[in-house]
PDB file of N, CA and C in Angstrom:
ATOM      1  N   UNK A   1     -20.464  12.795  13.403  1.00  0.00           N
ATOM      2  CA  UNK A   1     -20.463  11.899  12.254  1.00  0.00           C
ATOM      3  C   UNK A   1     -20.674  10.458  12.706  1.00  0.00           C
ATOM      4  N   UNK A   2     -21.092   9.720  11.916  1.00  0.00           N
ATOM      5  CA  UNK A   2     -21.462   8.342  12.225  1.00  0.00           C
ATOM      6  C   UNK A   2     -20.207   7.100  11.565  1.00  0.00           C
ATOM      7  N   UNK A   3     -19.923   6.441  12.227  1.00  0.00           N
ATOM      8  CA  UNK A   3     -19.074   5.821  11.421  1.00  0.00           C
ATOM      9  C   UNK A   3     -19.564   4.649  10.862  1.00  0.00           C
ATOM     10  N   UNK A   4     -18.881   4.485  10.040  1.00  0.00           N
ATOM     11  CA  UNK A   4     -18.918   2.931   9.260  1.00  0.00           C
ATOM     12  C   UNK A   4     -18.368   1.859   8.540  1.00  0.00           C
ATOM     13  N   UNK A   5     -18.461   0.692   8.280  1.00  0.00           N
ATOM     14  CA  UNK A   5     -17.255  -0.460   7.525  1.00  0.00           C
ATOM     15  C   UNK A   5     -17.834  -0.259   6.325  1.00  0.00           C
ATOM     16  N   UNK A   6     -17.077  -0.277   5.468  1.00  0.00           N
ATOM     17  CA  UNK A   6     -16.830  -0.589   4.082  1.00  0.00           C
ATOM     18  C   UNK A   6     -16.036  -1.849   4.200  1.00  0.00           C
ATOM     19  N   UNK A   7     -16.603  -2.906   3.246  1.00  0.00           N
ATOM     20  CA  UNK A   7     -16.021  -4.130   3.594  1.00  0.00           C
ATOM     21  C   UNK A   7     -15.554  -4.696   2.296  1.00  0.00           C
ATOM     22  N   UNK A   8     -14.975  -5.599   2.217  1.00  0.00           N
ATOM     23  CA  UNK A   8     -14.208  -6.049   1.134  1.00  0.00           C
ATOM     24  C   UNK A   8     -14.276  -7.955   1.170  1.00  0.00           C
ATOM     25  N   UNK A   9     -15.115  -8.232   0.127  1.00  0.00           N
ATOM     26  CA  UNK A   9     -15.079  -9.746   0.256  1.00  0.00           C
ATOM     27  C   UNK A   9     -14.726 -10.517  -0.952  1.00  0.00           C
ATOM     28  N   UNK A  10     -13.957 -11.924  -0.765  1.00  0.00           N
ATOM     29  CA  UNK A  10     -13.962 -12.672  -1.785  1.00  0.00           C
ATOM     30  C   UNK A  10     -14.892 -13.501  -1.898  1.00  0.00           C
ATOM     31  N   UNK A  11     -15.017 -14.576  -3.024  1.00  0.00           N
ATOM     32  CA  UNK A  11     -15.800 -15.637  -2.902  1.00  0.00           C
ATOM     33  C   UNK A  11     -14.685 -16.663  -3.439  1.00  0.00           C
ATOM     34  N   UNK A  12     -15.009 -17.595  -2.102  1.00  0.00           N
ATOM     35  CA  UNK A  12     -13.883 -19.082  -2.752  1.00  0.00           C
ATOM     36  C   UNK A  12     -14.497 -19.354  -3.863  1.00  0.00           C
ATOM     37  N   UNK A  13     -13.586 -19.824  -4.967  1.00  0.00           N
ATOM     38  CA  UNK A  13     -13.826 -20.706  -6.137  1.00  0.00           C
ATOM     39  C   UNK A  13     -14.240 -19.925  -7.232  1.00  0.00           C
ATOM     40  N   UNK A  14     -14.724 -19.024  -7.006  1.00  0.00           N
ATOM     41  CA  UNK A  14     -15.047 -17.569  -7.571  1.00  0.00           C
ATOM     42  C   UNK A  14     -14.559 -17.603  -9.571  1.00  0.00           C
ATOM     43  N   UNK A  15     -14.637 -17.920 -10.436  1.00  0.00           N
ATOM     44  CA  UNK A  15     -13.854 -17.934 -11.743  1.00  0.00           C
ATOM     45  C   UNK A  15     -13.407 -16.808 -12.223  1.00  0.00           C
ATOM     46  N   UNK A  16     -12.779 -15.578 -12.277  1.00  0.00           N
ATOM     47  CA  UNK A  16     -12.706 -14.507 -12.631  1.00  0.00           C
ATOM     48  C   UNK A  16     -11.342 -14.335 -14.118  1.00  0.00           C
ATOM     49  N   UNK A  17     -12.180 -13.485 -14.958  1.00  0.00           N
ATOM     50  CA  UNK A  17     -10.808 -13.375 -16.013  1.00  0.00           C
ATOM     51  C   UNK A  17      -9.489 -12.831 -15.368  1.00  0.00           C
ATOM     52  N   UNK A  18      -8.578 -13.188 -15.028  1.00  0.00           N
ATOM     53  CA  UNK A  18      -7.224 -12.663 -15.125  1.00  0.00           C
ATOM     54  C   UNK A  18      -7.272 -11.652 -15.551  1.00  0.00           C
ATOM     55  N   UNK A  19      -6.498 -10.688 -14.969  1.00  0.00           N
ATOM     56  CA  UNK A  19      -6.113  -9.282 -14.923  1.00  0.00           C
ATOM     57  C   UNK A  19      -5.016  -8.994 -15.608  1.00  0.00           C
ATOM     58  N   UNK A  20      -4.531  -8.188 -16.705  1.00  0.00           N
ATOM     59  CA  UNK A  20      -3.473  -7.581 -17.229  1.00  0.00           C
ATOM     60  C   UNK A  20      -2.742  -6.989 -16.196  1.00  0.00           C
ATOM     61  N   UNK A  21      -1.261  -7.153 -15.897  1.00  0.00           N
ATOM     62  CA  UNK A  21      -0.603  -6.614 -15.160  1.00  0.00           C
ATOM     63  C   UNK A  21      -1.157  -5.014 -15.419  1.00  0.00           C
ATOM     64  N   UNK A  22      -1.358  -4.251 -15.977  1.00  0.00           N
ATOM     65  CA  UNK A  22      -1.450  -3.181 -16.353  1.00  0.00           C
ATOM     66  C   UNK A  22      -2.730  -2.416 -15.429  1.00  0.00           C
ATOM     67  N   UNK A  23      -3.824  -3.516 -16.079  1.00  0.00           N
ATOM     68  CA  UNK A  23      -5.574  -3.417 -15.580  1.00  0.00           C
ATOM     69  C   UNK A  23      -4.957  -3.442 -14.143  1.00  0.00           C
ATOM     70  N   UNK A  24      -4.162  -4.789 -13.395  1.00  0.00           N
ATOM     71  CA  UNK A  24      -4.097  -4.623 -12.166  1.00  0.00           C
ATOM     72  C   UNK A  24      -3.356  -3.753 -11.514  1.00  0.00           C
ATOM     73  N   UNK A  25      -2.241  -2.791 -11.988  1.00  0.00           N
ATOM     74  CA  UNK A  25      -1.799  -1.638 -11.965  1.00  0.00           C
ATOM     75  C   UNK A  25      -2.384  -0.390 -11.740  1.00  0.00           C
ATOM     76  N   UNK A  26      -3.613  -0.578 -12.214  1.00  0.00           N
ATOM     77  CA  UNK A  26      -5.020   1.002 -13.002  1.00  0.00           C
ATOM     78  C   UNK A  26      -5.709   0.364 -11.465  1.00  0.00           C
ATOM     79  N   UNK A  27      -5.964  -0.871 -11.301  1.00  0.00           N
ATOM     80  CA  UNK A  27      -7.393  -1.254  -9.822  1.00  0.00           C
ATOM     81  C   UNK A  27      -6.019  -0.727  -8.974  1.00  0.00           C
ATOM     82  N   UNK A  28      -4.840  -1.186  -8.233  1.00  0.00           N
ATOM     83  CA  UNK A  28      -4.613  -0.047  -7.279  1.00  0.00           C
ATOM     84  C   UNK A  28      -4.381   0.794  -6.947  1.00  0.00           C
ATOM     85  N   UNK A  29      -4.035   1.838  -8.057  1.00  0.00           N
ATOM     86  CA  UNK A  29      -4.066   3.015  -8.591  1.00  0.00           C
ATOM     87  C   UNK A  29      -4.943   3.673  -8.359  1.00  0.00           C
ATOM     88  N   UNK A  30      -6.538   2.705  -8.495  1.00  0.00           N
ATOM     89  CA  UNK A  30      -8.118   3.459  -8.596  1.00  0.00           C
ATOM     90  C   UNK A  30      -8.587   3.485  -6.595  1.00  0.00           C
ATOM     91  N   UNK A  31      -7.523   2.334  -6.244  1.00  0.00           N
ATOM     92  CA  UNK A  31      -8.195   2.428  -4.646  1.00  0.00           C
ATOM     93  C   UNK A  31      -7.202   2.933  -3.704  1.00  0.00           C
ATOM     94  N   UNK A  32      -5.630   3.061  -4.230  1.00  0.00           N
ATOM     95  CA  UNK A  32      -5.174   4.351  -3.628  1.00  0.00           C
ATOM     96  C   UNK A  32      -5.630   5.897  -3.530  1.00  0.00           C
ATOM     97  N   UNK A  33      -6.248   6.146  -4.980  1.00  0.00           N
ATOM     98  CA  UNK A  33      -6.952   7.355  -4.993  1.00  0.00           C
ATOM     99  C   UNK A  33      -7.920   7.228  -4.043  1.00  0.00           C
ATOM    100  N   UNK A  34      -8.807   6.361  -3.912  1.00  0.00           N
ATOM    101  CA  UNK A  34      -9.756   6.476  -2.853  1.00  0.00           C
ATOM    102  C   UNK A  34      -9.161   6.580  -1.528  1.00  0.00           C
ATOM    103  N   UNK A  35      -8.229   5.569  -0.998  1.00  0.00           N
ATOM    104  CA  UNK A  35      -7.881   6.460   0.201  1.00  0.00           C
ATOM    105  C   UNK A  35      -7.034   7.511   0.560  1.00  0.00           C
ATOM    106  N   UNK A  36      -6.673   7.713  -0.265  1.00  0.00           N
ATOM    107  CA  UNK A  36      -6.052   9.202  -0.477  1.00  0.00           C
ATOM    108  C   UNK A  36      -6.980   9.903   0.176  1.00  0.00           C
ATOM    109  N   UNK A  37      -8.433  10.011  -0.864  1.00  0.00           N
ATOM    110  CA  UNK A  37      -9.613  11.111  -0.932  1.00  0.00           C
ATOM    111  C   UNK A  37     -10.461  10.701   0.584  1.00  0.00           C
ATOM    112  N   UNK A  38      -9.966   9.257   1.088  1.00  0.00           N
ATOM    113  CA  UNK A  38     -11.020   9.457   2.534  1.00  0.00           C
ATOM    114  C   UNK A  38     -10.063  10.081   3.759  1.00  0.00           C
ATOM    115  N   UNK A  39      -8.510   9.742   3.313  1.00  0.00           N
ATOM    116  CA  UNK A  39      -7.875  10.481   4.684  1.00  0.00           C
ATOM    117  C   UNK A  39      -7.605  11.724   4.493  1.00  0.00           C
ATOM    118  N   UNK A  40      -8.080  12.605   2.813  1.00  0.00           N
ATOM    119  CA  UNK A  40      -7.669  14.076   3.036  1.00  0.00           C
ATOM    120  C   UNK A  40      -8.959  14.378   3.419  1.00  0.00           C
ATOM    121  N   UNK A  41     -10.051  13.637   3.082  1.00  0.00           N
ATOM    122  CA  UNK A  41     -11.240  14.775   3.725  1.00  0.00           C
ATOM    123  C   UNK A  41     -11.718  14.343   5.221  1.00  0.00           C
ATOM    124  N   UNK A  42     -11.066  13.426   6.105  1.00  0.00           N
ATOM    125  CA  UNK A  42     -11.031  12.959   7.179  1.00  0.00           C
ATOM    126  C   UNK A  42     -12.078  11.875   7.103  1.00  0.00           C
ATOM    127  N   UNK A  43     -12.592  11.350   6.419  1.00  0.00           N
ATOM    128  CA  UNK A  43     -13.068  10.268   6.632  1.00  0.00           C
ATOM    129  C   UNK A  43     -12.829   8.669   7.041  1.00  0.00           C
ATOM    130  N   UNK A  44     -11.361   8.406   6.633  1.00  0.00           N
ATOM    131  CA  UNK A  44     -10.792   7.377   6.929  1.00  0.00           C
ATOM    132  C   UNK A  44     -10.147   7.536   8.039  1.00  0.00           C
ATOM    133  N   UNK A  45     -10.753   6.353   8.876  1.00  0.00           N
ATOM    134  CA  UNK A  45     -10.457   6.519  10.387  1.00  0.00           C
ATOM    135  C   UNK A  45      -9.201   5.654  10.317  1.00  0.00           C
ATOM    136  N   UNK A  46      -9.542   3.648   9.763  1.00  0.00           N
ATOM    137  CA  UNK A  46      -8.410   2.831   9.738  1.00  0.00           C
ATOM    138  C   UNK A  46      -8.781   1.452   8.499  1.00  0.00           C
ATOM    139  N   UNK A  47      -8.007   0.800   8.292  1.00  0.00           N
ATOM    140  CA  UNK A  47      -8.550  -0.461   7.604  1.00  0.00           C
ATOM    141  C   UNK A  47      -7.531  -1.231   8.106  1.00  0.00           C
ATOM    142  N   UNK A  48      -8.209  -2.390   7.653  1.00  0.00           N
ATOM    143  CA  UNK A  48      -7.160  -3.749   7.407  1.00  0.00           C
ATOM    144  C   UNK A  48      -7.400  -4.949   6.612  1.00  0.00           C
ATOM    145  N   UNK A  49      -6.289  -5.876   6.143  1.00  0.00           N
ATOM    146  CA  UNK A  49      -6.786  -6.966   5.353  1.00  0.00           C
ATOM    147  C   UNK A  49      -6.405  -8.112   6.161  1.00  0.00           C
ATOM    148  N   UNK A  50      -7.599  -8.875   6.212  1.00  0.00           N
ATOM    149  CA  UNK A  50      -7.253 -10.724   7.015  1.00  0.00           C
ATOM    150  C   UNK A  50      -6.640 -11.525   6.353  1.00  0.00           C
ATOM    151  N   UNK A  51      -6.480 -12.340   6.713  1.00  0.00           N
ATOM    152  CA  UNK A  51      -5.743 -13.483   6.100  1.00  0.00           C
ATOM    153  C   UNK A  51      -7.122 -14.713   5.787  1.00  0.00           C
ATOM    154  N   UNK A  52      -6.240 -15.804   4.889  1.00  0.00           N
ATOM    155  CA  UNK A  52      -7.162 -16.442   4.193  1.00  0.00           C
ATOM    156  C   UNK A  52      -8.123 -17.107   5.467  1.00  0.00           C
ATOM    157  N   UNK A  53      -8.898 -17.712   5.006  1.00  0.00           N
ATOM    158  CA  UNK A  53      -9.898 -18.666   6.549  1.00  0.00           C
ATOM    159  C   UNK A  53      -9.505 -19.721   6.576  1.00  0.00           C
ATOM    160  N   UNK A  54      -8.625 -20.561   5.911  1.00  0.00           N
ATOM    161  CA  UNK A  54      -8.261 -21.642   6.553  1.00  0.00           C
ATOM    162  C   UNK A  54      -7.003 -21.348   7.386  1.00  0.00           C
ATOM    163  N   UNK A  55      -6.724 -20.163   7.330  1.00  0.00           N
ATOM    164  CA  UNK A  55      -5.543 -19.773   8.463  1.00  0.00           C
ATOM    165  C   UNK A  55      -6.027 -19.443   9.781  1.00  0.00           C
ATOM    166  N   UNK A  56      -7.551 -19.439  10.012  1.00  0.00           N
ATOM    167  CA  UNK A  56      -8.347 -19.109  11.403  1.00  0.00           C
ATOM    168  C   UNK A  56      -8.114 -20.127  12.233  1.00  0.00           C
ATOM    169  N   UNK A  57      -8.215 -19.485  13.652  1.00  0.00           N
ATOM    170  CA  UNK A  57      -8.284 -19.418  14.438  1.00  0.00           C
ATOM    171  C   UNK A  57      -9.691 -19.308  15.232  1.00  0.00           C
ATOM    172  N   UNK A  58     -10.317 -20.827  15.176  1.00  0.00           N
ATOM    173  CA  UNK A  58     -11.651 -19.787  16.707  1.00  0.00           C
ATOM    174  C   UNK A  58     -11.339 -19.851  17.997  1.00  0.00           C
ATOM    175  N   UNK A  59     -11.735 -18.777  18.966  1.00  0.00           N
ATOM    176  CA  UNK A  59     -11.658 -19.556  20.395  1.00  0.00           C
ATOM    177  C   UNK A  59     -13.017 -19.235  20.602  1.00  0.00           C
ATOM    178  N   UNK A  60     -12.950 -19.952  21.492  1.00  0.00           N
ATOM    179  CA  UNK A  60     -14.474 -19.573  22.442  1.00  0.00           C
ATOM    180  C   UNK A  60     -14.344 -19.640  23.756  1.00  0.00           C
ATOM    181  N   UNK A  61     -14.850 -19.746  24.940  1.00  0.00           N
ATOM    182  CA  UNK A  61     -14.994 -19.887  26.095  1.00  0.00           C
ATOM    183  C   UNK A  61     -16.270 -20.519  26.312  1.00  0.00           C
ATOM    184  N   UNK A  62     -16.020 -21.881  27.166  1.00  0.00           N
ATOM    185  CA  UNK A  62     -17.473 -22.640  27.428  1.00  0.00           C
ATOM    186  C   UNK A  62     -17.006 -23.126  28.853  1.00  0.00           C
ATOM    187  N   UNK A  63     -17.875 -22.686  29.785  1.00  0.00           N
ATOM    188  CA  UNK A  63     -18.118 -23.539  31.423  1.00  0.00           C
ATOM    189  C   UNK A  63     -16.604 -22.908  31.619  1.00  0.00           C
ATOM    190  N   UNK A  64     -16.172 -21.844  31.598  1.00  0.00           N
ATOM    191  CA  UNK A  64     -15.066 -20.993  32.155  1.00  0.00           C
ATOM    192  C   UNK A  64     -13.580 -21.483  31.023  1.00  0.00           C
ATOM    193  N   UNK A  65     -13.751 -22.346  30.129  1.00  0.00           N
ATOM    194  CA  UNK A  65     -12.358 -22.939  29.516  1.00  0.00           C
ATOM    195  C   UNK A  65     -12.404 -22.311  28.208  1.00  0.00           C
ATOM    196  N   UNK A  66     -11.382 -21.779  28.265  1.00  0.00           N
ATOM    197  CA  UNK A  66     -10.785 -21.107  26.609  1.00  0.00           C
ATOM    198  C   UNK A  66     -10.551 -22.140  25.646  1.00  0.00           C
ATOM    199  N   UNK A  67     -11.197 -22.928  24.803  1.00  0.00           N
ATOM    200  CA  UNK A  67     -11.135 -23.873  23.490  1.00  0.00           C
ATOM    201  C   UNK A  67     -10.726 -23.152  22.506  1.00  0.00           C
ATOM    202  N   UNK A  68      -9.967 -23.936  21.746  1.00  0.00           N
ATOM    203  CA  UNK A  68      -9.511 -23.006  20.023  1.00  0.00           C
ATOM    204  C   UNK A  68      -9.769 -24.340  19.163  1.00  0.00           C
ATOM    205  N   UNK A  69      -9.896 -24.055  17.866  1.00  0.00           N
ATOM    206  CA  UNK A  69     -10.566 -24.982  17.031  1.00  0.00           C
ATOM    207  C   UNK A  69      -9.602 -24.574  15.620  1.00  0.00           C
ATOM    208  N   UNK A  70      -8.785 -24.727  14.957  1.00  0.00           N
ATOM    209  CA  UNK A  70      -8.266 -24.565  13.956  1.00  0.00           C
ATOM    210  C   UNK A  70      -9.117 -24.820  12.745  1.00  0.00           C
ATOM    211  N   UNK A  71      -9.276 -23.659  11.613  1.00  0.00           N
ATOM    212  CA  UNK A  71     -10.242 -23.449  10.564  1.00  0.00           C
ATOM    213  C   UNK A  71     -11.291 -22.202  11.227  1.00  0.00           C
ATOM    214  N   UNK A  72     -12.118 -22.148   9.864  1.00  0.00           N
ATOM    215  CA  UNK A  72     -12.715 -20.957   9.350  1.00  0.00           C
ATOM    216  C   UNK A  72     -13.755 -20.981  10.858  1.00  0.00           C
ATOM    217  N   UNK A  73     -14.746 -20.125  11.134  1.00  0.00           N
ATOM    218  CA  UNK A  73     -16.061 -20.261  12.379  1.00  0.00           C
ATOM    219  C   UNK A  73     -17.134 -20.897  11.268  1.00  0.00           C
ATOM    220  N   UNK A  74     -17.558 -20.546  10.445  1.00  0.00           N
ATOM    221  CA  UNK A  74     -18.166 -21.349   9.859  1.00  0.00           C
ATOM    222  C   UNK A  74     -17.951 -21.632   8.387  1.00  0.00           C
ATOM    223  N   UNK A  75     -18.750 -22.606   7.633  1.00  0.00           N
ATOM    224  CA  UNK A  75     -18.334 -23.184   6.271  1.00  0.00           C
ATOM    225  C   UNK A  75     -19.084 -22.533   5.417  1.00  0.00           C
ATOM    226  N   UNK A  76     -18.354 -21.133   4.901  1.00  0.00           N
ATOM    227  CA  UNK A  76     -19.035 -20.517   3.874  1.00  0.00           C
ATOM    228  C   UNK A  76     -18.248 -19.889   1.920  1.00  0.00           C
ATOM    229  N   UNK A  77     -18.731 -19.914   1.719  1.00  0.00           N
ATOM    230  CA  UNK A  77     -18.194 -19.464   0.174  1.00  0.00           C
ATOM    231  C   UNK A  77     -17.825 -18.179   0.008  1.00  0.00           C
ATOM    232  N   UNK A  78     -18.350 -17.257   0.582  1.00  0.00           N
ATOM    233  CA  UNK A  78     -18.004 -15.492   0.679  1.00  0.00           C
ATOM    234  C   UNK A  78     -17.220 -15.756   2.233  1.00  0.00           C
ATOM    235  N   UNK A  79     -16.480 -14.734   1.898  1.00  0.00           N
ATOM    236  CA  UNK A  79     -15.541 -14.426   3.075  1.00  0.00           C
ATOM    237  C   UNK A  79     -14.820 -13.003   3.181  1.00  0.00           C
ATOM    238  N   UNK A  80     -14.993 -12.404   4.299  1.00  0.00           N
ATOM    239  CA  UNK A  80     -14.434 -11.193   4.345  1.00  0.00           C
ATOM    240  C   UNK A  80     -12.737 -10.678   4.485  1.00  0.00           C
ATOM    241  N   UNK A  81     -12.378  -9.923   3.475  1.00  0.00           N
ATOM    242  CA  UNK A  81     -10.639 -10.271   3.259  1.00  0.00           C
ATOM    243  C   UNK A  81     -10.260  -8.974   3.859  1.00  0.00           C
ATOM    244  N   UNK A  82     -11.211  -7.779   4.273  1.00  0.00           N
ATOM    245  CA  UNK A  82     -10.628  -6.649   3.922  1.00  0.00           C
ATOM    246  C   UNK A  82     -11.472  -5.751   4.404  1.00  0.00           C
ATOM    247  N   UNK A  83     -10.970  -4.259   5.238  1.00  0.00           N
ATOM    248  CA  UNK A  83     -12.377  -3.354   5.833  1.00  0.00           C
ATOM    249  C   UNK A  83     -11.590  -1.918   5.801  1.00  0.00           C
ATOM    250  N   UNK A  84     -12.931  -1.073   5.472  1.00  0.00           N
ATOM    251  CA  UNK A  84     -12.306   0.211   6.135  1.00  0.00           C
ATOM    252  C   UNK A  84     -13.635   0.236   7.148  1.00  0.00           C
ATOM    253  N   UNK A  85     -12.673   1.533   8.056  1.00  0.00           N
ATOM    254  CA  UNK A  85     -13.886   2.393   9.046  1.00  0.00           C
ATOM    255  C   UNK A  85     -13.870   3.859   8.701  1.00  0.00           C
ATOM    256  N   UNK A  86     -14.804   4.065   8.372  1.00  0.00           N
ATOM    257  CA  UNK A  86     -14.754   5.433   8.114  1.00  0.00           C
ATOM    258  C   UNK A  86     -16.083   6.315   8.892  1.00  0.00           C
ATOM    259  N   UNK A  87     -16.063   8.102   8.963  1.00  0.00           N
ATOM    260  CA  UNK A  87     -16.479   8.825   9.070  1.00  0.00           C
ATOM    261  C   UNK A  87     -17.605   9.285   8.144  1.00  0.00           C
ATOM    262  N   UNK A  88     -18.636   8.975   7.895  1.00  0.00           N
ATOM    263  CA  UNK A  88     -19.300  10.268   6.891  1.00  0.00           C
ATOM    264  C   UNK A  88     -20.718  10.588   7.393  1.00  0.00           C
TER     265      UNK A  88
END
């Protein structure tokens, strides 16, 4: 089997209607069922969710020295919050 990310992104600033406690009750309801259905049929290998990007962290390494830079790696509007890896 080949694996792969399923990814999960926000967009800063994004306007979205507010969710009925209820509606938002039914959305994790609708994506527990999904991983339910990827770890009974073995497809779900692992996931995880990041934290916001102004909570980043970069490092890099330049001319042998480990630098860290507090904030996002770069200045963008979509941002990735969230992944699975899966099997199919």
């Amino acid at each position: 089997m080949t694996r792969y990310m399923l990814s999960v992104h926000s967009v800063e600033g994004e306007v979205r209607e507010p969710m009925s406690p209820e509606d938002m009750q039914h959305s994790w309801q609708q994506i527990g069922i999904l991983e339910a259905e990827m770890k009974s049929t073995g497809a779900w290998l692992f996931s995880g969710r990041l934290h916001e990007p102004e909570t980043a962290t970069v490092v890099r390494v330049a001319n042998g020295e480990i630098l860290t830079t507090d904030g996002p790696f770069a200045e963008a509007r979509e941002h990735l919050g969230g992944f699975y890896i899966i099997n199919a």
